[in-house]
N, C-alpha and C. Protein backbone atom coordinates (compact mmCIF):
# COMPACT_ATOMS: atom_id res chain seq x y z
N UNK A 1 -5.57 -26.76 -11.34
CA UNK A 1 -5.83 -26.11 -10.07
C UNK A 1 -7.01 -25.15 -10.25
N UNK A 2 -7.99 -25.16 -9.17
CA UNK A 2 -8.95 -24.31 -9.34
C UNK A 2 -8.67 -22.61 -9.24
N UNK A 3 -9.03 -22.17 -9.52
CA UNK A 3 -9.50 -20.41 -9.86
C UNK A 3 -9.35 -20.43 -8.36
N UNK A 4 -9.79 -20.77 -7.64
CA UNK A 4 -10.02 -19.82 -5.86
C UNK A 4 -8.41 -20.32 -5.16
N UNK A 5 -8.40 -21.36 -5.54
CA UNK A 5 -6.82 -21.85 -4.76
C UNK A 5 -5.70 -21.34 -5.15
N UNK A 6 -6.07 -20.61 -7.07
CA UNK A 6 -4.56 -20.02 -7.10
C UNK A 6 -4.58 -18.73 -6.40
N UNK A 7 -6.12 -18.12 -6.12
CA UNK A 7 -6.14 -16.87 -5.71
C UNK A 7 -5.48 -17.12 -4.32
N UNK A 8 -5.86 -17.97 -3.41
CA UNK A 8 -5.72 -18.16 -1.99
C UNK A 8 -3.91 -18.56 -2.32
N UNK A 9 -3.59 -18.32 -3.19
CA UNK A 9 -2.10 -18.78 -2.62
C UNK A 9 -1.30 -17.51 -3.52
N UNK A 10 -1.63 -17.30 -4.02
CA UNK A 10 -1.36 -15.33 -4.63
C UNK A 10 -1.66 -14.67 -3.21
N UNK A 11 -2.30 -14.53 -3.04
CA UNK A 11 -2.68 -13.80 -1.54
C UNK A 11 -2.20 -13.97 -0.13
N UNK A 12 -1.57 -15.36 -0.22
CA UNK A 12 -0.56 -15.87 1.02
C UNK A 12 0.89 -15.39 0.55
N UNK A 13 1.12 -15.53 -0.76
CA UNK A 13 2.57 -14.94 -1.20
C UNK A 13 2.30 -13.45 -0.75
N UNK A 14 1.80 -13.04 -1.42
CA UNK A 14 1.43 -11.12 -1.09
C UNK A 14 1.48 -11.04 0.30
N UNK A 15 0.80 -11.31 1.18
CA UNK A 15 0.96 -11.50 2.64
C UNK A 15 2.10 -11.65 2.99
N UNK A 16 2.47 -12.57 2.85
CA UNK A 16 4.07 -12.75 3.34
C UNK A 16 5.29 -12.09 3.11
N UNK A 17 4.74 -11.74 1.14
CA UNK A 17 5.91 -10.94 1.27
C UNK A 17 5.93 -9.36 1.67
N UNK A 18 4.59 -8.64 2.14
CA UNK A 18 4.05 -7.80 2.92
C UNK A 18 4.82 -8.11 4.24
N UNK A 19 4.42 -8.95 4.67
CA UNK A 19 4.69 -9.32 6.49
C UNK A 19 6.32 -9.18 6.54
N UNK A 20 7.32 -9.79 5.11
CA UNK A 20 8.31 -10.08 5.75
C UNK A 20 9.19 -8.32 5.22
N UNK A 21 8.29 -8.10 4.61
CA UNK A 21 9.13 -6.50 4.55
C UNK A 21 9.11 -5.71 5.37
N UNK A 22 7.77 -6.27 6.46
CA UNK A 22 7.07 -5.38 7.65
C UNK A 22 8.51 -5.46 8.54
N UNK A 23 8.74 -6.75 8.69
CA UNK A 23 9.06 -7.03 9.86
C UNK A 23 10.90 -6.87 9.79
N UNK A 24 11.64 -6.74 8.42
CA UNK A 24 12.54 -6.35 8.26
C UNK A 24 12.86 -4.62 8.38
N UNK A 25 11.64 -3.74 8.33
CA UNK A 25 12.01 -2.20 8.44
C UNK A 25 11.39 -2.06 9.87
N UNK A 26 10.73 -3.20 10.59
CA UNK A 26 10.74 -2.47 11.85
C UNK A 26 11.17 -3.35 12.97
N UNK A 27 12.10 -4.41 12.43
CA UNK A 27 12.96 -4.95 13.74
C UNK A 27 14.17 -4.77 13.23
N UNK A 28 14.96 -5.25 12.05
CA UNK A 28 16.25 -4.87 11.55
C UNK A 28 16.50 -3.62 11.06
N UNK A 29 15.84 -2.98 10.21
CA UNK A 29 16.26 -1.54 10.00
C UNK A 29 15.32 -0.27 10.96
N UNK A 30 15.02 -0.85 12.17
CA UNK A 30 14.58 0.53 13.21
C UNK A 30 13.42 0.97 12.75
N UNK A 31 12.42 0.10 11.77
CA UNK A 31 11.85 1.60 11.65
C UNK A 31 10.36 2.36 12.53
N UNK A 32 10.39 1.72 13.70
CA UNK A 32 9.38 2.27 14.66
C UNK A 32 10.23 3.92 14.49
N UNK A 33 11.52 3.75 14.83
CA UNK A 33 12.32 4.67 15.59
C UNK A 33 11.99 6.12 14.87
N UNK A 34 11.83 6.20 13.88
CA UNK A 34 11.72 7.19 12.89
C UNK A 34 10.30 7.30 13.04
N UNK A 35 9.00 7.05 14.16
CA UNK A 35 8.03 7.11 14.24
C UNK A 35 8.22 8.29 15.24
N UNK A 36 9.02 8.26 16.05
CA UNK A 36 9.57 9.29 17.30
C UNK A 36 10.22 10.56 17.00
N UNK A 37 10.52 11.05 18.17
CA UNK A 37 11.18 12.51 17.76
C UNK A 37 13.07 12.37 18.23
N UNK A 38 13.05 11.13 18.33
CA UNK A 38 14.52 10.82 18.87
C UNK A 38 15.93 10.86 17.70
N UNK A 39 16.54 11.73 17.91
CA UNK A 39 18.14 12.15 16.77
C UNK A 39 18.46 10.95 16.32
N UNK A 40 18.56 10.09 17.35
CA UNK A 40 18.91 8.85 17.27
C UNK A 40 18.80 8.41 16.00
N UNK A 41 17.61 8.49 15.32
CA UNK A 41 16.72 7.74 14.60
C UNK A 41 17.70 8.05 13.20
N UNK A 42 18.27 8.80 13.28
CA UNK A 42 18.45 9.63 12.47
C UNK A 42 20.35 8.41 11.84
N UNK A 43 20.78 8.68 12.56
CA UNK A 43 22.22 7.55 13.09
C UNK A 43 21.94 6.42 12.67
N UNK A 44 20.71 5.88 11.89
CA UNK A 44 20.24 4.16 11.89
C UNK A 44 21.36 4.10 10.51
N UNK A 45 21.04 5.09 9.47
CA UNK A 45 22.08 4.43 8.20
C UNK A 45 23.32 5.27 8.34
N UNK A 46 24.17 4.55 7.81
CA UNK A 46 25.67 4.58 8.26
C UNK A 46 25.94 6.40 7.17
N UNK A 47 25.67 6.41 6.23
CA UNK A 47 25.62 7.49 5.59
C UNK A 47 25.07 9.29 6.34
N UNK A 48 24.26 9.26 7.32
CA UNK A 48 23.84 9.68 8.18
C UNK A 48 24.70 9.70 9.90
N UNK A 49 25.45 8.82 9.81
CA UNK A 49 25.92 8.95 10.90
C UNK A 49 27.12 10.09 11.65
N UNK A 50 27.75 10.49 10.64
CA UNK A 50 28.71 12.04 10.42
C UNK A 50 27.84 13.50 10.74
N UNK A 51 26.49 13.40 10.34
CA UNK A 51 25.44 14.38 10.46
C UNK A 51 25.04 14.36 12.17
N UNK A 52 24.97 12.89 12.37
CA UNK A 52 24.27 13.07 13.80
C UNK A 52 25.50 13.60 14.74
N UNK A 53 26.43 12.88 14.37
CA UNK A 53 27.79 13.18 15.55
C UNK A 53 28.15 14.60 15.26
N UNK A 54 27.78 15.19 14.01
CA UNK A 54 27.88 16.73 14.08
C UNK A 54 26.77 17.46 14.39
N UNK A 55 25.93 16.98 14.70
CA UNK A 55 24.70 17.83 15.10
C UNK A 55 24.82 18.10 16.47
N UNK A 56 25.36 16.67 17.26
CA UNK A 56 25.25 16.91 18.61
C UNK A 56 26.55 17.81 19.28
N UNK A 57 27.60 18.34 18.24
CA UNK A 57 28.76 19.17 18.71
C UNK A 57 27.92 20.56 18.50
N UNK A 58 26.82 20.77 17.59
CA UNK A 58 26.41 21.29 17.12
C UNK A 58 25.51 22.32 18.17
N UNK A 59 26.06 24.10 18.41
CA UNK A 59 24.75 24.97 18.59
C UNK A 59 23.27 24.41 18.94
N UNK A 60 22.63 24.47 17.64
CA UNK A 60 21.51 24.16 17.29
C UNK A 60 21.08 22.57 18.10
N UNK A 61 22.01 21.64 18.47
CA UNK A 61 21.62 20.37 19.15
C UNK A 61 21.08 20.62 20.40
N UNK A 62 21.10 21.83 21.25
CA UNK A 62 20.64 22.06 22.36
C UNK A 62 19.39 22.87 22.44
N UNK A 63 19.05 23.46 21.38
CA UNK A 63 17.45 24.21 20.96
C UNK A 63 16.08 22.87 19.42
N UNK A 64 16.81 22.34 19.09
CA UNK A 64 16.73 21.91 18.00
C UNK A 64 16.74 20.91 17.29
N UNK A 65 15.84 19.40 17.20
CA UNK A 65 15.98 17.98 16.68
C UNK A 65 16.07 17.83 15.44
N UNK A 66 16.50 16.72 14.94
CA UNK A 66 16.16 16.55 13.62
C UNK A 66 14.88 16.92 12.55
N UNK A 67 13.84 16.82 13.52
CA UNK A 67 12.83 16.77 12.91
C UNK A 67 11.94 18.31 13.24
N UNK A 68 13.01 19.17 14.01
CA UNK A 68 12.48 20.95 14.02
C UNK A 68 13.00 21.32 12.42
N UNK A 69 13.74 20.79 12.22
CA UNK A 69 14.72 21.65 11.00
C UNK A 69 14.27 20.94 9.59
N UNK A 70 13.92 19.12 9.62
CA UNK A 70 13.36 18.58 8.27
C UNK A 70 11.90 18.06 8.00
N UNK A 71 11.32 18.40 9.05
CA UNK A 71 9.61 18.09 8.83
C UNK A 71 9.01 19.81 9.00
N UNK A 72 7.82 19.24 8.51
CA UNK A 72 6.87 20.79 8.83
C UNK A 72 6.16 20.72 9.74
N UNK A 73 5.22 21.76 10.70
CA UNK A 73 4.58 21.78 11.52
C UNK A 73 3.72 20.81 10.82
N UNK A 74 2.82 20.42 12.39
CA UNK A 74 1.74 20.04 11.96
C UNK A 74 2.10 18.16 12.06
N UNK A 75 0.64 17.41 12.53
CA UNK A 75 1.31 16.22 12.44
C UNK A 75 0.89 15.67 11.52
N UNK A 76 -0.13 15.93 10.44
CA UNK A 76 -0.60 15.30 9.56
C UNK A 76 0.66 15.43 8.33
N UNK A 77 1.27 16.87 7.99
CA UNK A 77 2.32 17.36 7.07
C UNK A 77 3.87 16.94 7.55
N UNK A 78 3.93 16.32 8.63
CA UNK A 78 5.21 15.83 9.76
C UNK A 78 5.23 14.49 8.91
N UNK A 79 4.15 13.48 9.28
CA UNK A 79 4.35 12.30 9.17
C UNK A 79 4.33 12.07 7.91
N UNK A 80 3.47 12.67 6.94
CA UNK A 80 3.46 12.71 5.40
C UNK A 80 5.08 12.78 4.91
N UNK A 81 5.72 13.80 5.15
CA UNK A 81 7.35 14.00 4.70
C UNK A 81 8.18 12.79 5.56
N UNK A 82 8.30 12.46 6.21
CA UNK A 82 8.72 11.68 7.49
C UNK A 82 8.59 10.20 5.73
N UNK A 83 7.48 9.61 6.25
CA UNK A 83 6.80 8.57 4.75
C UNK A 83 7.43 8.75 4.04
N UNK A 84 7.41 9.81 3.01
CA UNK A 84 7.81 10.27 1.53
C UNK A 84 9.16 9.72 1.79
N UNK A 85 9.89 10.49 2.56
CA UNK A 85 11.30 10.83 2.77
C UNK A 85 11.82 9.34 3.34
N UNK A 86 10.73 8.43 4.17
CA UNK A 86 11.45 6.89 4.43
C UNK A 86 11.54 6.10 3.34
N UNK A 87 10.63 5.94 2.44
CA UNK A 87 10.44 5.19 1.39
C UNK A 87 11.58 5.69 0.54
N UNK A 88 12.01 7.16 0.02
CA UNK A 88 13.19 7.37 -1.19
C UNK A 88 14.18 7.23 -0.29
N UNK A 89 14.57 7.36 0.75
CA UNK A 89 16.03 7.03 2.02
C UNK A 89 16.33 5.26 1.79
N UNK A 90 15.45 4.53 2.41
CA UNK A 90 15.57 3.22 2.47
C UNK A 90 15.71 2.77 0.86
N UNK A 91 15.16 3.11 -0.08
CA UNK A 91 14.97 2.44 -1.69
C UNK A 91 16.51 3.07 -2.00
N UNK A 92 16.74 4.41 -1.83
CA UNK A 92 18.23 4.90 -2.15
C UNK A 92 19.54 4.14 -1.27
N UNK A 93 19.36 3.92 -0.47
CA UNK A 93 20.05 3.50 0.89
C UNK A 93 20.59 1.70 0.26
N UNK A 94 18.66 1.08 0.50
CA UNK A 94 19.17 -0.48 -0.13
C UNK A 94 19.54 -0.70 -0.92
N UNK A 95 19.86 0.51 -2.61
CA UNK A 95 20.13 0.46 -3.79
C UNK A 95 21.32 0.35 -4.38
N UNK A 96 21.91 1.45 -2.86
CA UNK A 96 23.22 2.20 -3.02
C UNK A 96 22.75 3.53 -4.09
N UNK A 97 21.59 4.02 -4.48
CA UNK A 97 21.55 4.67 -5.53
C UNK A 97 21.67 6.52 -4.95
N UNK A 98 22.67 7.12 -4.25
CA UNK A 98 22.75 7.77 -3.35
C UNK A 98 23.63 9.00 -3.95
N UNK A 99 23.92 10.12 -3.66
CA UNK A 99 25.13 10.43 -3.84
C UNK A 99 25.74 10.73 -2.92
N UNK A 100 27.11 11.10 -2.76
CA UNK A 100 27.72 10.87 -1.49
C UNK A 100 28.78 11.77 -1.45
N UNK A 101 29.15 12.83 -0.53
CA UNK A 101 28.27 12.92 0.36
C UNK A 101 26.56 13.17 0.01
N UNK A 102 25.70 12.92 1.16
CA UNK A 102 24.25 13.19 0.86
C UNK A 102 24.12 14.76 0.65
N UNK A 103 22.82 14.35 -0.27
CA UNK A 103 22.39 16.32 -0.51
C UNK A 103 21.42 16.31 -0.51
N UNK A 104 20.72 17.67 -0.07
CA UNK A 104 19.27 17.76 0.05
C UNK A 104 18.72 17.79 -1.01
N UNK A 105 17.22 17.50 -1.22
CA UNK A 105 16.40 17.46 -2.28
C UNK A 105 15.75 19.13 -2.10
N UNK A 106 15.34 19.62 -3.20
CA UNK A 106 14.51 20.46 -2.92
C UNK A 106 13.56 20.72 -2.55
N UNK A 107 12.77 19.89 -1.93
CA UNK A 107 11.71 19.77 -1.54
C UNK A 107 11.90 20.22 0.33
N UNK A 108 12.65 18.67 0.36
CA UNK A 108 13.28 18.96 1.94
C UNK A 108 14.08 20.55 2.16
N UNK A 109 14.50 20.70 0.97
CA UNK A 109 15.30 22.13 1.26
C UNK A 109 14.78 23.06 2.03
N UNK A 110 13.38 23.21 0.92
CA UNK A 110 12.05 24.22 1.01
C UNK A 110 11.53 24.30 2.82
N UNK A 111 11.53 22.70 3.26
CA UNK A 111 11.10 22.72 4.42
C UNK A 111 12.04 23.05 5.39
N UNK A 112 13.01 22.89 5.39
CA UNK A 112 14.37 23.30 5.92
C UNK A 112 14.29 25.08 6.41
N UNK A 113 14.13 25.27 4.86
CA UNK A 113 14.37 27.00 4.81
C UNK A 113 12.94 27.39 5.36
N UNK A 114 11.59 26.74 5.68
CA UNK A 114 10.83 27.45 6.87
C UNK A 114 10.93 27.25 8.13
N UNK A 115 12.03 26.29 8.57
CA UNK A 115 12.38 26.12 10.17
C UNK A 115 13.15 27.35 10.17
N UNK A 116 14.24 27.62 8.95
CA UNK A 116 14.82 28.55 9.67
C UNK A 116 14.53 29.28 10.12
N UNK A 117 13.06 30.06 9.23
CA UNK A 117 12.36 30.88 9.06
C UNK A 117 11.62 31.24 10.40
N UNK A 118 11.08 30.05 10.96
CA UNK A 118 10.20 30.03 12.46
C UNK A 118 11.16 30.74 13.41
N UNK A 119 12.48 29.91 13.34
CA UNK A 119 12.84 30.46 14.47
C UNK A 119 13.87 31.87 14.21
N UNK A 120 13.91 32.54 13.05
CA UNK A 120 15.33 33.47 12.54
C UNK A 120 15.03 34.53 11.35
N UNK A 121 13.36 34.28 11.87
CA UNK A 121 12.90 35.09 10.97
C UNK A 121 12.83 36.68 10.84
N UNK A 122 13.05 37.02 12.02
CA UNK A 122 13.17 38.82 11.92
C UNK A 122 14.75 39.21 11.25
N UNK A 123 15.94 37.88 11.59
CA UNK A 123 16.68 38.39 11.02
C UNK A 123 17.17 38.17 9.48
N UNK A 124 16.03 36.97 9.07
CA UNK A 124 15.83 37.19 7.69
C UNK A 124 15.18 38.24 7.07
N UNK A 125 14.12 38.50 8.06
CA UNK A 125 13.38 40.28 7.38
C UNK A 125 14.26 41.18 7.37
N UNK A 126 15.11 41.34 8.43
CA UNK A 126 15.66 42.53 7.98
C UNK A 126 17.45 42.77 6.91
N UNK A 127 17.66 41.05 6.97
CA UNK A 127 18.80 41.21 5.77
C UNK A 127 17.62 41.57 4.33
N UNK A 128 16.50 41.18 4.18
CA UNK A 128 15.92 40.71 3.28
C UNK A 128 15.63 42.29 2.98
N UNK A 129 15.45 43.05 3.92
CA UNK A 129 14.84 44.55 3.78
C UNK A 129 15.96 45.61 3.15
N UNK A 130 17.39 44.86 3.02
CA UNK A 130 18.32 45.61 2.33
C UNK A 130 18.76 44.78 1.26
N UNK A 131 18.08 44.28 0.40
CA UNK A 131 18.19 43.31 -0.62
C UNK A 131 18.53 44.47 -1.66
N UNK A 132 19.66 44.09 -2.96
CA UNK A 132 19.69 44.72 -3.93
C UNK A 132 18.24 44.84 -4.45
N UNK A 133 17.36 44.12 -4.86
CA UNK A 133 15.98 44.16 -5.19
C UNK A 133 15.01 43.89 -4.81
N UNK A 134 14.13 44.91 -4.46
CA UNK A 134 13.07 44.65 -3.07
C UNK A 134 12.25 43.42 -3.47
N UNK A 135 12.14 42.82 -2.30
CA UNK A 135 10.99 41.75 -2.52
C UNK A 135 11.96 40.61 -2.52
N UNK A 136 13.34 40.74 -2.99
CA UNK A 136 14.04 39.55 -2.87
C UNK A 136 14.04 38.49 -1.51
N UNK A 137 13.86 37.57 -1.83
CA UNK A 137 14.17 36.23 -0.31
C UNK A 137 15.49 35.66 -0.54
N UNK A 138 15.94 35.93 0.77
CA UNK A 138 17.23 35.11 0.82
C UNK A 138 17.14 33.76 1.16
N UNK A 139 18.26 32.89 0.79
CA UNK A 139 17.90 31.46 1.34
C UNK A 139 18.96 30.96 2.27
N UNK A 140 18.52 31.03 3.50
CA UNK A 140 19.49 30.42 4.89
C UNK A 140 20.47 29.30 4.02
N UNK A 141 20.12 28.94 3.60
CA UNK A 141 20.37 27.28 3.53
C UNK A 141 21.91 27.95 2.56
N UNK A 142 21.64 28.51 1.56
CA UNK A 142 22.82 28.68 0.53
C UNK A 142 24.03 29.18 1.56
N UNK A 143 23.76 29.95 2.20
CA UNK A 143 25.35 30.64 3.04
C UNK A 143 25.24 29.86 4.44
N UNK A 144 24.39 29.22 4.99
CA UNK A 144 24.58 28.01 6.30
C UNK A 144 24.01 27.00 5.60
N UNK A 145 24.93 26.23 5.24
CA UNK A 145 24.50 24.88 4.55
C UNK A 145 24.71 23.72 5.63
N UNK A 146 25.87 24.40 6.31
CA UNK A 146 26.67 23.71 7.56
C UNK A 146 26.14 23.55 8.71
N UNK A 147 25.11 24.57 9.21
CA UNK A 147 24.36 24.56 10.51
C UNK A 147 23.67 23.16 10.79
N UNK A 148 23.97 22.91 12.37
CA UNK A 148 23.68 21.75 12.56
C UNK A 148 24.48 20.39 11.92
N UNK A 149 25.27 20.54 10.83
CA UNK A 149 25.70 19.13 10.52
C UNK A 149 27.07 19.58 10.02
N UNK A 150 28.14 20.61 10.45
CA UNK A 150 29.64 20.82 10.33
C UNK A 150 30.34 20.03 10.73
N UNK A 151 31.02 18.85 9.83
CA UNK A 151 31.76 18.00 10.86
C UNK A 151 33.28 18.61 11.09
């Protein structure tokens, strides 16, 4: 077989198997949906689904989406974490390689603890202003771990 025909058929495999991964994360596993700002999106894996049905009993479900509390401002730094965070969800998810219940990464944490921050921030300044040691930051997240997702 010639040199160009094995290339042209390396390159139809790659294609395809490109196309058919395309078309499995965005007709069978939703994944336009996670392009949006809809909770919904959130409910697609079954592991996730206890979070959404507690979010929406949830305070915070009436000021507050999924994606106020786990993306960062900004749409370039939104969709970047949004990416990051689809690719290790779906690879953990199809793997089973998960732990369970789910836990935050630190990363997501980090972003977490500046939503709180946007919107709860004077009353983090001023627990923060009677800290045993000045300068200390408290972290929302350690004593409301539950906000938004208490089932």
């Amino acid at each position: 077989m010639r040199r160009g025909a094995v290339l042209q058929i390396a390159l139809a495999v790659v294609v395809g198997i490109a196309a058919g991964v395309g078309a499995y994360t965005f007709l069978y596993a939703r994944g336009g949906s996670y392009l949006l700002d809809d909770p919904a999106a959130c409910g697609n894996c079954h592991v996730m689904r206890g979070h959404l049905d507690a979010w929406a009993k949830d305070s915070h479900s009436k000021a507050a989406s999924c994606n106020d509390c786990h993306t960062p401002p900004g749409l370039l730094a939104k969709y970047a974490v949004k990416a990051s965070n689809g690719f290790r969800h779906s690879y953990a998810f199809t793997t089973g390689r998960f732990h369970e219940p789910i836990r935050i990464k630190p990363g997501n944490a980090d972003v977490t603890e500046a939503a709180c921050r946007k919107c709860h921030g004077a009353i983090a300044s001023a627990i923060e202003a009677h800290a045993d040691r000045p300068g200390e930051r408290t972290n929302c997240i350690r004593c409301h771990a539950t906000v938004g997702h208490e089932e």
